[in-house]
PDB file of N, CA and C in Angstrom:
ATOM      1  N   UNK A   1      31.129  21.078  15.433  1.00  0.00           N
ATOM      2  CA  UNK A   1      30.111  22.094  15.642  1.00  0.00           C
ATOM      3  C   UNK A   1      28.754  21.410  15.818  1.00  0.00           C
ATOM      4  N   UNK A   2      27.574  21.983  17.014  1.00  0.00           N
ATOM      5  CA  UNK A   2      26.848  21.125  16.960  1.00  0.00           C
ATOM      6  C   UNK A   2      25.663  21.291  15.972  1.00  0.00           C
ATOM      7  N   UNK A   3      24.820  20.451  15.790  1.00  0.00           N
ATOM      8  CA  UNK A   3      23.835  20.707  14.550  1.00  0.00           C
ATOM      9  C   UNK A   3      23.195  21.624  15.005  1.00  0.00           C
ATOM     10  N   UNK A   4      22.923  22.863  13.615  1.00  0.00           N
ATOM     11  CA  UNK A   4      22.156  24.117  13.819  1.00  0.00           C
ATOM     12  C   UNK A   4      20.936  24.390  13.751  1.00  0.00           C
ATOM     13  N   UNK A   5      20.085  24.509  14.752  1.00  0.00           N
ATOM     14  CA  UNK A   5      18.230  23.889  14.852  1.00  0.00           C
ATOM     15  C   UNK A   5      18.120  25.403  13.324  1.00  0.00           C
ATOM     16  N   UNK A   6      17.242  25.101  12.612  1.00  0.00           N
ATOM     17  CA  UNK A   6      16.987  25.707  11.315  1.00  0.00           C
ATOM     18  C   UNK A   6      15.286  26.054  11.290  1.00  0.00           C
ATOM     19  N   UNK A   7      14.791  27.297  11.059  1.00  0.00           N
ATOM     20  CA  UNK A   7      13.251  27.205  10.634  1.00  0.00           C
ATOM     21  C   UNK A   7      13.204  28.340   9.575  1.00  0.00           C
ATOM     22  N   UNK A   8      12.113  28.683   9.471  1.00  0.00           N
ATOM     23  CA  UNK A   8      11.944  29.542   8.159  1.00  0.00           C
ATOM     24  C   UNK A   8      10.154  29.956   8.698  1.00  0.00           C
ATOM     25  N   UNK A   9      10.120  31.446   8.099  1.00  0.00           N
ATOM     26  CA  UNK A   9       8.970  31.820   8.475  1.00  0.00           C
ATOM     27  C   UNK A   9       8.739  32.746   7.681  1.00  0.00           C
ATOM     28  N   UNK A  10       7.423  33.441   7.600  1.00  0.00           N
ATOM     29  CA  UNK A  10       6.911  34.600   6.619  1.00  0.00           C
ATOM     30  C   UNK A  10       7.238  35.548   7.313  1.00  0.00           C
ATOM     31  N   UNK A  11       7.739  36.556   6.385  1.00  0.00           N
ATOM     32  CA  UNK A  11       7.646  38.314   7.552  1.00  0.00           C
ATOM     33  C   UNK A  11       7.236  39.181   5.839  1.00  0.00           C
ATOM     34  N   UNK A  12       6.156  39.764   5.883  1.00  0.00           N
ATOM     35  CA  UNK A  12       5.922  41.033   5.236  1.00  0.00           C
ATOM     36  C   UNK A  12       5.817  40.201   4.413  1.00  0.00           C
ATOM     37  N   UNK A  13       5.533  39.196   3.658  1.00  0.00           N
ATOM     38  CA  UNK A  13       5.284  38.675   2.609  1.00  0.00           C
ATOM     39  C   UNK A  13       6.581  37.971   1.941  1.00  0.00           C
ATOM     40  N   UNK A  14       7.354  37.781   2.354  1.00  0.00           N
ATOM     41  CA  UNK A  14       8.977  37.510   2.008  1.00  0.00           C
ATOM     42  C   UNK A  14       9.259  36.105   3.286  1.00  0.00           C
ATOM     43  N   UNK A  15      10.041  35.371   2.676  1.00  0.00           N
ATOM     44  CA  UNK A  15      10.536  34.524   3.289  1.00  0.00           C
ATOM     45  C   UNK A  15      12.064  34.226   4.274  1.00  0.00           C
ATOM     46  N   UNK A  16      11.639  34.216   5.287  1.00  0.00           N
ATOM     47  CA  UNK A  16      12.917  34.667   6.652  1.00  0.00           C
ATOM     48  C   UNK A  16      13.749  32.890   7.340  1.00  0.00           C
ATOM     49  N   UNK A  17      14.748  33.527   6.827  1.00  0.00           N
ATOM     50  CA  UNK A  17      15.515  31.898   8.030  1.00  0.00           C
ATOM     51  C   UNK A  17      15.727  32.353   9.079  1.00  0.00           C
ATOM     52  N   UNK A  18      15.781  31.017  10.165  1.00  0.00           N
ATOM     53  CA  UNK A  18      15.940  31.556  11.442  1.00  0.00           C
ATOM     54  C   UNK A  18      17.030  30.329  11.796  1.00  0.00           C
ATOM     55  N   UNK A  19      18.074  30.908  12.364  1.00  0.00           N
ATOM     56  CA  UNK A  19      19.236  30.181  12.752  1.00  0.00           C
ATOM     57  C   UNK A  19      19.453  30.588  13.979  1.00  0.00           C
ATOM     58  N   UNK A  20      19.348  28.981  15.014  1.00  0.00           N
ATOM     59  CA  UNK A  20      19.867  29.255  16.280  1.00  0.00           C
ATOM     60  C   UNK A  20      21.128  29.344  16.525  1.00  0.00           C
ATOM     61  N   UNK A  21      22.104  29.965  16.052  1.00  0.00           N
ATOM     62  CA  UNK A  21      23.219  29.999  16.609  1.00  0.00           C
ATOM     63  C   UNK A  21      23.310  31.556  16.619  1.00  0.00           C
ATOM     64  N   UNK A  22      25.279  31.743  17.379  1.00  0.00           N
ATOM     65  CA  UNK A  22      25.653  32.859  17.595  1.00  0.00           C
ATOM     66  C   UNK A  22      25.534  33.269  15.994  1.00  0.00           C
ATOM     67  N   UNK A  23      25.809  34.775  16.088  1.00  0.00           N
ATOM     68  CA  UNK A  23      26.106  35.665  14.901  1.00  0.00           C
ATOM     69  C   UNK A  23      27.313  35.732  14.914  1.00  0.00           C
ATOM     70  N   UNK A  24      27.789  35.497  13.735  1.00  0.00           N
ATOM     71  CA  UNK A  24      29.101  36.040  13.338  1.00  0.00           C
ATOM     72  C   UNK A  24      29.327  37.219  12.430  1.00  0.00           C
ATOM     73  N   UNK A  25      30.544  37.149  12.623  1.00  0.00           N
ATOM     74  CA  UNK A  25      31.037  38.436  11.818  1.00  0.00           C
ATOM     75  C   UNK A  25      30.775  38.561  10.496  1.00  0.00           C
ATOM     76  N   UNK A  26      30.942  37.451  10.277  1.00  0.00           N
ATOM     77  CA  UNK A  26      30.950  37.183   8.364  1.00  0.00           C
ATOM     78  C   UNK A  26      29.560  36.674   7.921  1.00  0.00           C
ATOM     79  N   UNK A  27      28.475  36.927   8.868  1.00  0.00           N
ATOM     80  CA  UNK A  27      26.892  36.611   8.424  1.00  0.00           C
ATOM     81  C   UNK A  27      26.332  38.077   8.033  1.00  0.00           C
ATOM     82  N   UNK A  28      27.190  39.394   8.853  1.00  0.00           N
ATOM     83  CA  UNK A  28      26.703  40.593   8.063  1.00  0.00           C
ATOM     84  C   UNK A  28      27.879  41.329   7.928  1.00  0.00           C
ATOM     85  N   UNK A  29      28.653  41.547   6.878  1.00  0.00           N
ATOM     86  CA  UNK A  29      29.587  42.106   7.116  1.00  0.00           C
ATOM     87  C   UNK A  29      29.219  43.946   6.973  1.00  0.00           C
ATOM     88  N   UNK A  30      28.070  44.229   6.231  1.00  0.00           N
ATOM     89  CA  UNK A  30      27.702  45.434   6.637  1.00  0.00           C
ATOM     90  C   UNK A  30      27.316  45.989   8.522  1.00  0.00           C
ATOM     91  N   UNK A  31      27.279  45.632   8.978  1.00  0.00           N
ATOM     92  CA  UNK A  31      27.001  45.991  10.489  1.00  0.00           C
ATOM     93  C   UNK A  31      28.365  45.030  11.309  1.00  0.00           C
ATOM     94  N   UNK A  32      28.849  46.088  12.301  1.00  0.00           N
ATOM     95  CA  UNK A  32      29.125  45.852  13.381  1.00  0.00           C
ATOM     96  C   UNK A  32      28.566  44.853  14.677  1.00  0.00           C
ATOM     97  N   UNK A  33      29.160  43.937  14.487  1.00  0.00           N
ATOM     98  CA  UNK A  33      28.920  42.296  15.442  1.00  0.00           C
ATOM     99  C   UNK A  33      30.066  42.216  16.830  1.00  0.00           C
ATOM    100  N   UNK A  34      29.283  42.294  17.615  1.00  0.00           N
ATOM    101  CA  UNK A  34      30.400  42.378  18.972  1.00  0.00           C
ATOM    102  C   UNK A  34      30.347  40.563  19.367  1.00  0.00           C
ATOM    103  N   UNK A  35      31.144  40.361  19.708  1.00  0.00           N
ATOM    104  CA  UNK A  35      31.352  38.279  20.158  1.00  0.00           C
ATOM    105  C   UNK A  35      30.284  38.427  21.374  1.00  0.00           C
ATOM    106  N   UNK A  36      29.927  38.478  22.136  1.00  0.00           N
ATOM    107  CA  UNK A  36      28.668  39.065  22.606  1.00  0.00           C
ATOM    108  C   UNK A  36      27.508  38.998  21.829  1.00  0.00           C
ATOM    109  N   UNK A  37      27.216  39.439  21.179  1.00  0.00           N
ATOM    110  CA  UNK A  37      26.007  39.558  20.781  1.00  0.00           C
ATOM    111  C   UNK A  37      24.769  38.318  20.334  1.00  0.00           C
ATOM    112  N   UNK A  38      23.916  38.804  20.948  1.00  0.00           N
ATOM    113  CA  UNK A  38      22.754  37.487  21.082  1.00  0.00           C
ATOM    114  C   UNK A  38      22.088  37.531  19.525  1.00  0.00           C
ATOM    115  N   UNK A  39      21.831  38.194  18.798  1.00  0.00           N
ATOM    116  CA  UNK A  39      21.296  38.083  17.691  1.00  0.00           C
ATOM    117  C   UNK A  39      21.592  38.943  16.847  1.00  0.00           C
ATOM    118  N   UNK A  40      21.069  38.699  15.777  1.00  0.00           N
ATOM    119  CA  UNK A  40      21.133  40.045  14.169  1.00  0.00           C
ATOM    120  C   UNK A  40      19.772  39.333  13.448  1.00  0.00           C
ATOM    121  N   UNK A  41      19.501  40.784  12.500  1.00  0.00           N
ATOM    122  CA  UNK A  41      18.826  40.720  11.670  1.00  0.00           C
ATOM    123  C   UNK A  41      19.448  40.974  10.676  1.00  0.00           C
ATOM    124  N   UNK A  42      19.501  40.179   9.545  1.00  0.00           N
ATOM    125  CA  UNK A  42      20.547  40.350   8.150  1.00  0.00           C
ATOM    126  C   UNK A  42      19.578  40.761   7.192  1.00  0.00           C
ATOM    127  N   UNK A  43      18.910  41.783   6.812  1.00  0.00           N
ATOM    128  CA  UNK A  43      18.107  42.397   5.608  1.00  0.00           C
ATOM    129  C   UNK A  43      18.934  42.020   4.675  1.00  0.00           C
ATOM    130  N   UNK A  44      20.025  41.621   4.621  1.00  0.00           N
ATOM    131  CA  UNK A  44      20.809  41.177   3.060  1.00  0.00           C
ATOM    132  C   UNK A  44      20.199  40.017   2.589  1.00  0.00           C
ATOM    133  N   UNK A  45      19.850  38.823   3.306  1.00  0.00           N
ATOM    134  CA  UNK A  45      19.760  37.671   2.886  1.00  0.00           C
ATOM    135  C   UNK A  45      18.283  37.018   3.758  1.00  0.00           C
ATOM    136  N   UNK A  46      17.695  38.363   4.498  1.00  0.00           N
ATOM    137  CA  UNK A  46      16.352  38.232   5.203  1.00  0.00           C
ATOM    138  C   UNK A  46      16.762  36.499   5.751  1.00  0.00           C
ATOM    139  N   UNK A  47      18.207  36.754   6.939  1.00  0.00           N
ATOM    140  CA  UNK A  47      17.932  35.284   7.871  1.00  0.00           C
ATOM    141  C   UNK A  47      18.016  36.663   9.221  1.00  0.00           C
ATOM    142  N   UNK A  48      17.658  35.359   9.923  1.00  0.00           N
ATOM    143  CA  UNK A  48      17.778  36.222  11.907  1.00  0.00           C
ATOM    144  C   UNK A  48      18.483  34.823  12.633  1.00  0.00           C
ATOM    145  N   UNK A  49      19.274  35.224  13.225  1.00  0.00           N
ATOM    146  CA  UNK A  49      20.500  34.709  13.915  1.00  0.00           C
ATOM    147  C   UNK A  49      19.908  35.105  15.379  1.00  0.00           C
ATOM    148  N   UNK A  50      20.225  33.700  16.280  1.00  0.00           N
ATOM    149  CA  UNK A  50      19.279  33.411  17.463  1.00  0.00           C
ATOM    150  C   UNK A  50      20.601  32.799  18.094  1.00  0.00           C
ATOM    151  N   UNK A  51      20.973  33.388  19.462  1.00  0.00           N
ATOM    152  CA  UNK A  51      21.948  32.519  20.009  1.00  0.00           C
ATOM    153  C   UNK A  51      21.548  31.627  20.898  1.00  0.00           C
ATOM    154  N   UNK A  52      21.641  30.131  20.974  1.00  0.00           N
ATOM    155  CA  UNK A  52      20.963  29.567  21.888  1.00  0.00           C
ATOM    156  C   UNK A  52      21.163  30.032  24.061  1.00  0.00           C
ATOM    157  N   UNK A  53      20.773  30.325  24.323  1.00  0.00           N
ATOM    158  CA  UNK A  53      20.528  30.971  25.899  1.00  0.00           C
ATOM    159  C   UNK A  53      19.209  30.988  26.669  1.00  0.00           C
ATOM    160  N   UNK A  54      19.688  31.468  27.870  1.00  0.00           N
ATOM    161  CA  UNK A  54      18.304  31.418  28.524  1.00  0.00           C
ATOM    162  C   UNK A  54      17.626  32.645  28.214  1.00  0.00           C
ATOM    163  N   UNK A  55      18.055  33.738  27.083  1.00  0.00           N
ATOM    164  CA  UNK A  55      17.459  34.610  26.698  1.00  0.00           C
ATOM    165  C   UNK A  55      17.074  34.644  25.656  1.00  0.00           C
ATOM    166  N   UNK A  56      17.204  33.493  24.501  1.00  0.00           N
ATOM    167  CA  UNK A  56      16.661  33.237  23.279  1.00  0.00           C
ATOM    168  C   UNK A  56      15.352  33.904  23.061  1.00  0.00           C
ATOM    169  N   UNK A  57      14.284  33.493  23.646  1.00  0.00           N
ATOM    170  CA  UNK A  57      13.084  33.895  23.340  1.00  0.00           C
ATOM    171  C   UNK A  57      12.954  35.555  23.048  1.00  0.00           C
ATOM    172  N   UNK A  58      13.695  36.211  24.147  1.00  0.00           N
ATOM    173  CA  UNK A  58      13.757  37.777  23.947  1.00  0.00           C
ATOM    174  C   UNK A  58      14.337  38.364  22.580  1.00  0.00           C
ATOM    175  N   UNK A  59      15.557  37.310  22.785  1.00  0.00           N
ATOM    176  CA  UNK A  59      16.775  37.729  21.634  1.00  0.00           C
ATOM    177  C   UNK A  59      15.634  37.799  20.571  1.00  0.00           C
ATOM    178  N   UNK A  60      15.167  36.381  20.321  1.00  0.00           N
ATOM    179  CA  UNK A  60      14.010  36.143  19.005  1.00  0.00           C
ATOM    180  C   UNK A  60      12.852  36.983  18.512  1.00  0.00           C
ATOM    181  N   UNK A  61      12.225  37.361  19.786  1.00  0.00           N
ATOM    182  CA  UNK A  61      10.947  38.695  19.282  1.00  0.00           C
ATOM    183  C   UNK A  61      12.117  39.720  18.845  1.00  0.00           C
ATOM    184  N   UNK A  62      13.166  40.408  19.472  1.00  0.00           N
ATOM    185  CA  UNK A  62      13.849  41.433  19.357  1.00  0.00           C
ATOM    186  C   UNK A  62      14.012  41.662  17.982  1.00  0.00           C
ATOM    187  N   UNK A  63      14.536  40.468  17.776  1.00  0.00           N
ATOM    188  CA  UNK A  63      15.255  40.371  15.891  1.00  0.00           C
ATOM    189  C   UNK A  63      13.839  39.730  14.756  1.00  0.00           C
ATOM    190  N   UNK A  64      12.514  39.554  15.356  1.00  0.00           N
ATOM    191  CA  UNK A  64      11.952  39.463  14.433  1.00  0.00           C
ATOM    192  C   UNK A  64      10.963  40.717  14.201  1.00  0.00           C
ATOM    193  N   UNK A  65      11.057  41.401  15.531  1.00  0.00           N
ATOM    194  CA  UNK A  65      10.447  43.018  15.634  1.00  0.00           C
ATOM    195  C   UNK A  65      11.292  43.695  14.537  1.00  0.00           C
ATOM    196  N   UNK A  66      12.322  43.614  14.214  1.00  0.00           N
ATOM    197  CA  UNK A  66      13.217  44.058  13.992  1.00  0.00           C
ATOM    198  C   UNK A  66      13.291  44.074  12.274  1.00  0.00           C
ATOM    199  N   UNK A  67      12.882  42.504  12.046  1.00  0.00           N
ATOM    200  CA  UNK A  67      12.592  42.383  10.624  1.00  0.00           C
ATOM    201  C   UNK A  67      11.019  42.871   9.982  1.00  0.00           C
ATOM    202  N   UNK A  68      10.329  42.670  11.032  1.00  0.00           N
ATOM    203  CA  UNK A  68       8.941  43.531  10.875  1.00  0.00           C
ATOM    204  C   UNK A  68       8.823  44.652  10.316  1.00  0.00           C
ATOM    205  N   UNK A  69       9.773  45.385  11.834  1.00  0.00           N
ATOM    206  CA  UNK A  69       9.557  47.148  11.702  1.00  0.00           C
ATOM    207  C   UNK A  69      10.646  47.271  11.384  1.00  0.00           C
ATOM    208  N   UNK A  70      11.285  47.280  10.047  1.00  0.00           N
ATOM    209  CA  UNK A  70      12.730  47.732   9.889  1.00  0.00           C
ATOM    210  C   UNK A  70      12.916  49.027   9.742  1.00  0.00           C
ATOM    211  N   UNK A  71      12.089  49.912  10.325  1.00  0.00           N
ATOM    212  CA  UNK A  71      12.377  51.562   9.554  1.00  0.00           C
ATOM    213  C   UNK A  71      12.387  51.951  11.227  1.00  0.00           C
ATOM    214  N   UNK A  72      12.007  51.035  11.962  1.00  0.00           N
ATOM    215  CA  UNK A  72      12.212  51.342  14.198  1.00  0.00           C
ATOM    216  C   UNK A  72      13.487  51.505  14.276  1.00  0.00           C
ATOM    217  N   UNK A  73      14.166  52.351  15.283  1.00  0.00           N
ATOM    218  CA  UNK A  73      15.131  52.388  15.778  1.00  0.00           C
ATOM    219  C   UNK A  73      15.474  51.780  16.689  1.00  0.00           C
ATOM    220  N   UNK A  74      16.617  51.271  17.264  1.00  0.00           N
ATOM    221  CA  UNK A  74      17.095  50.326  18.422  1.00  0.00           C
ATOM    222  C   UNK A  74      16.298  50.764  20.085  1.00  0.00           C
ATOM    223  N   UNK A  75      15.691  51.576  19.983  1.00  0.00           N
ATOM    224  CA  UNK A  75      15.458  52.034  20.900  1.00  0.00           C
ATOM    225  C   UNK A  75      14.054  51.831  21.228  1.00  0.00           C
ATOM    226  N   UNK A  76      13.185  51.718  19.761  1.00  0.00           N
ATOM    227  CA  UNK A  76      11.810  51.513  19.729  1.00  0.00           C
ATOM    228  C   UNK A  76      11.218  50.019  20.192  1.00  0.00           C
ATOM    229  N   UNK A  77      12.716  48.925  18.849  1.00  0.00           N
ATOM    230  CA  UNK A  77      12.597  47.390  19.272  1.00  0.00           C
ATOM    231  C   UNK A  77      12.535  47.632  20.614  1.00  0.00           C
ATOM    232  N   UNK A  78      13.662  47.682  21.431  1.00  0.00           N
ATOM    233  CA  UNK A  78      13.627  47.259  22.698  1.00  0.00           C
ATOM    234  C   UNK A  78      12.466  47.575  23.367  1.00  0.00           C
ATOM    235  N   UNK A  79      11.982  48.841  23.087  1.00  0.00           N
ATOM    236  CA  UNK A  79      10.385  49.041  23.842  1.00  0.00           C
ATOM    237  C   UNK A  79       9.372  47.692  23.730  1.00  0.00           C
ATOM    238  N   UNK A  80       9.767  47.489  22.504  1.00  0.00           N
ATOM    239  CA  UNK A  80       8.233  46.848  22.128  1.00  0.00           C
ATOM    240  C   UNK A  80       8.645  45.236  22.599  1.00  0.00           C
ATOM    241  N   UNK A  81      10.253  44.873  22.277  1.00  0.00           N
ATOM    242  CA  UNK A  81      10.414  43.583  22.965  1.00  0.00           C
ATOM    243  C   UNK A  81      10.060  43.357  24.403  1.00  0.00           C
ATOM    244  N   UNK A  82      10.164  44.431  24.948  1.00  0.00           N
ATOM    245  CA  UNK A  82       9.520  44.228  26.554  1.00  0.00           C
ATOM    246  C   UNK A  82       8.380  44.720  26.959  1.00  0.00           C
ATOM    247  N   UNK A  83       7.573  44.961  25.997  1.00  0.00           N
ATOM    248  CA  UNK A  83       5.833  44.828  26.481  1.00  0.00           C
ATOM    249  C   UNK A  83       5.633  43.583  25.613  1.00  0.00           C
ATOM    250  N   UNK A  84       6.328  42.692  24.541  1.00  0.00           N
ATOM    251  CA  UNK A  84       5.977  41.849  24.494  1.00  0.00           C
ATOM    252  C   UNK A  84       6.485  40.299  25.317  1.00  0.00           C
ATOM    253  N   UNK A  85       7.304  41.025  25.870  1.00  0.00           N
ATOM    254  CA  UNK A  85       8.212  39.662  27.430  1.00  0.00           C
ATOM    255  C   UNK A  85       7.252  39.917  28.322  1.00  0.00           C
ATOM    256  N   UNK A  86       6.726  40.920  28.348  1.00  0.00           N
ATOM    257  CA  UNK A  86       5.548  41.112  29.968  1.00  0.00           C
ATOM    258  C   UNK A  86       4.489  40.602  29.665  1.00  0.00           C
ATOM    259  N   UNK A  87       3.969  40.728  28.513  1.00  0.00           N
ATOM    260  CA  UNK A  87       2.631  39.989  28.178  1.00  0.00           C
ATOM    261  C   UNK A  87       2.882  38.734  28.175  1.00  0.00           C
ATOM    262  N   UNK A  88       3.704  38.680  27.552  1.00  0.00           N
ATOM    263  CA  UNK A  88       3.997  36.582  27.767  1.00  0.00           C
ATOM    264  C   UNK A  88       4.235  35.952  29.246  1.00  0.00           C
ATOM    265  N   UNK A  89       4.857  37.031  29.573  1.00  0.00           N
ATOM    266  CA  UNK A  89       4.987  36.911  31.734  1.00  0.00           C
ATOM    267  C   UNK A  89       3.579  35.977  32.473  1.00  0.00           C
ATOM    268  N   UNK A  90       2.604  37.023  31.733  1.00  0.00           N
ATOM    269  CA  UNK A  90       1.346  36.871  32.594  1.00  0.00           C
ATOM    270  C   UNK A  90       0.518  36.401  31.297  1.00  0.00           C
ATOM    271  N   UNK A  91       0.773  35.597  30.608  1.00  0.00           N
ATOM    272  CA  UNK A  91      -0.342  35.299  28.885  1.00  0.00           C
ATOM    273  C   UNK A  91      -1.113  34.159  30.372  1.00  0.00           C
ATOM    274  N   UNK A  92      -1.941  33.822  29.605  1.00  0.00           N
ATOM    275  CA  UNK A  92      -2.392  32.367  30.292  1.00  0.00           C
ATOM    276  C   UNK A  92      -1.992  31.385  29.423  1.00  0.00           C
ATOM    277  N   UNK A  93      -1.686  30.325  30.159  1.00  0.00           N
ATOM    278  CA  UNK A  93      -1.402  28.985  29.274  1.00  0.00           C
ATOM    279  C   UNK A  93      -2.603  28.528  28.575  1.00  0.00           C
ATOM    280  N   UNK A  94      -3.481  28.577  29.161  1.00  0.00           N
ATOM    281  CA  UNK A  94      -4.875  27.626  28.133  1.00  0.00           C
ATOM    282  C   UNK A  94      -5.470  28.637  26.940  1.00  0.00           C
ATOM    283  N   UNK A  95      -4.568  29.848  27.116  1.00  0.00           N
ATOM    284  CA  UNK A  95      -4.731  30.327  25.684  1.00  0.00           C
ATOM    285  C   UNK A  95      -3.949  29.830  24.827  1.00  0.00           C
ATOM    286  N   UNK A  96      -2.746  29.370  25.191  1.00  0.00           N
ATOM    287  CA  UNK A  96      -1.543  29.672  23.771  1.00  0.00           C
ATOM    288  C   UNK A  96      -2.138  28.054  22.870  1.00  0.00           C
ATOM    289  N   UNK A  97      -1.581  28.503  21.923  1.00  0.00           N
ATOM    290  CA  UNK A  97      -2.457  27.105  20.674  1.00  0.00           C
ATOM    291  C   UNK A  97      -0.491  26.650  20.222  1.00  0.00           C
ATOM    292  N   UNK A  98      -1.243  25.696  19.555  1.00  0.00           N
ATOM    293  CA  UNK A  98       0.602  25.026  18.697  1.00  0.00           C
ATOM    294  C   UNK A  98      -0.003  25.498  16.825  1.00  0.00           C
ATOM    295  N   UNK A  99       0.594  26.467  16.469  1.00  0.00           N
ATOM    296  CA  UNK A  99       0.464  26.385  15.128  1.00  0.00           C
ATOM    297  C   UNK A  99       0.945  25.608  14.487  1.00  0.00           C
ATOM    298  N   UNK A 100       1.395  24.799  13.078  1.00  0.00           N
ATOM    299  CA  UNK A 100       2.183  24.401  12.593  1.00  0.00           C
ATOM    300  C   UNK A 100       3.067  25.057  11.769  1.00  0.00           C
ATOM    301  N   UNK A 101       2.776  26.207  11.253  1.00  0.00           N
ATOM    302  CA  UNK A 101       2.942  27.206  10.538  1.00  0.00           C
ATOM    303  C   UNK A 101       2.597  28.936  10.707  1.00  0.00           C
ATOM    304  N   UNK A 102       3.448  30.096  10.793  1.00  0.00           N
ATOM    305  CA  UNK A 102       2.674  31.327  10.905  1.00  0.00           C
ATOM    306  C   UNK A 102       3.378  32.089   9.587  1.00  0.00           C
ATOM    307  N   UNK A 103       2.356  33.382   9.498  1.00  0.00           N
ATOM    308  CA  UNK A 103       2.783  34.421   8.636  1.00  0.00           C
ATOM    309  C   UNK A 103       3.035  35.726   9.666  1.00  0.00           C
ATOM    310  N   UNK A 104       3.770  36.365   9.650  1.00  0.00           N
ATOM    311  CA  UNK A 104       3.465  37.572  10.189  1.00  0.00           C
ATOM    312  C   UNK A 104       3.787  38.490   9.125  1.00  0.00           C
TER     313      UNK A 104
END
């Protein structure tokens, strides 16, 4: 198996892992996981599961919108993941900075 890129970040004041790999079945066994599926948010153990792809980045706001606004419905994330893919579309580069660290 290849090594699993690993980070960790603030959400709501609580501490979140972030694992690039697929989701499996047995990372939430409360929710329904299709072999398909690009990500989860596990409120059991506050990690987010990132499948590596050329859609990672989406997958990643999706499931950290997700740990944000956990009271949104599937329908709301997806809104908000794609006004935040369009803004990044057209961000300018000589804005974006390198943090070393964030809270959200």
């Amino acid at each position: 198996m290849p090594n699993v890129v690993r980070r960790t970040l603030t959400i709501n004041g609580e501490k979140w892992k972030l694992l690039f790999r697929a989701p499996r079945k047995s990372d939430a066994p409360e929710v329904s996981i299709a072999d398909d599926d690009e990500g989860l948010c596990s409120y059991e153990d506050n990690t987010i599961y990132i499948k590596p792809s050329s859609e990672a980045l989406g997958t990643a706001i999706h499931e950290v919108l997700h740990a944000v606004l956990p009271d949104n419905d599937e329908d709301s994330i997806a809104r908000a993941e794609d006004a935040v893919m369009r803004l990044l579309s057209v961000f300018p580069k000589q804005y974006l900075c390198k943090e070393t660290a964030f809270e959200l």
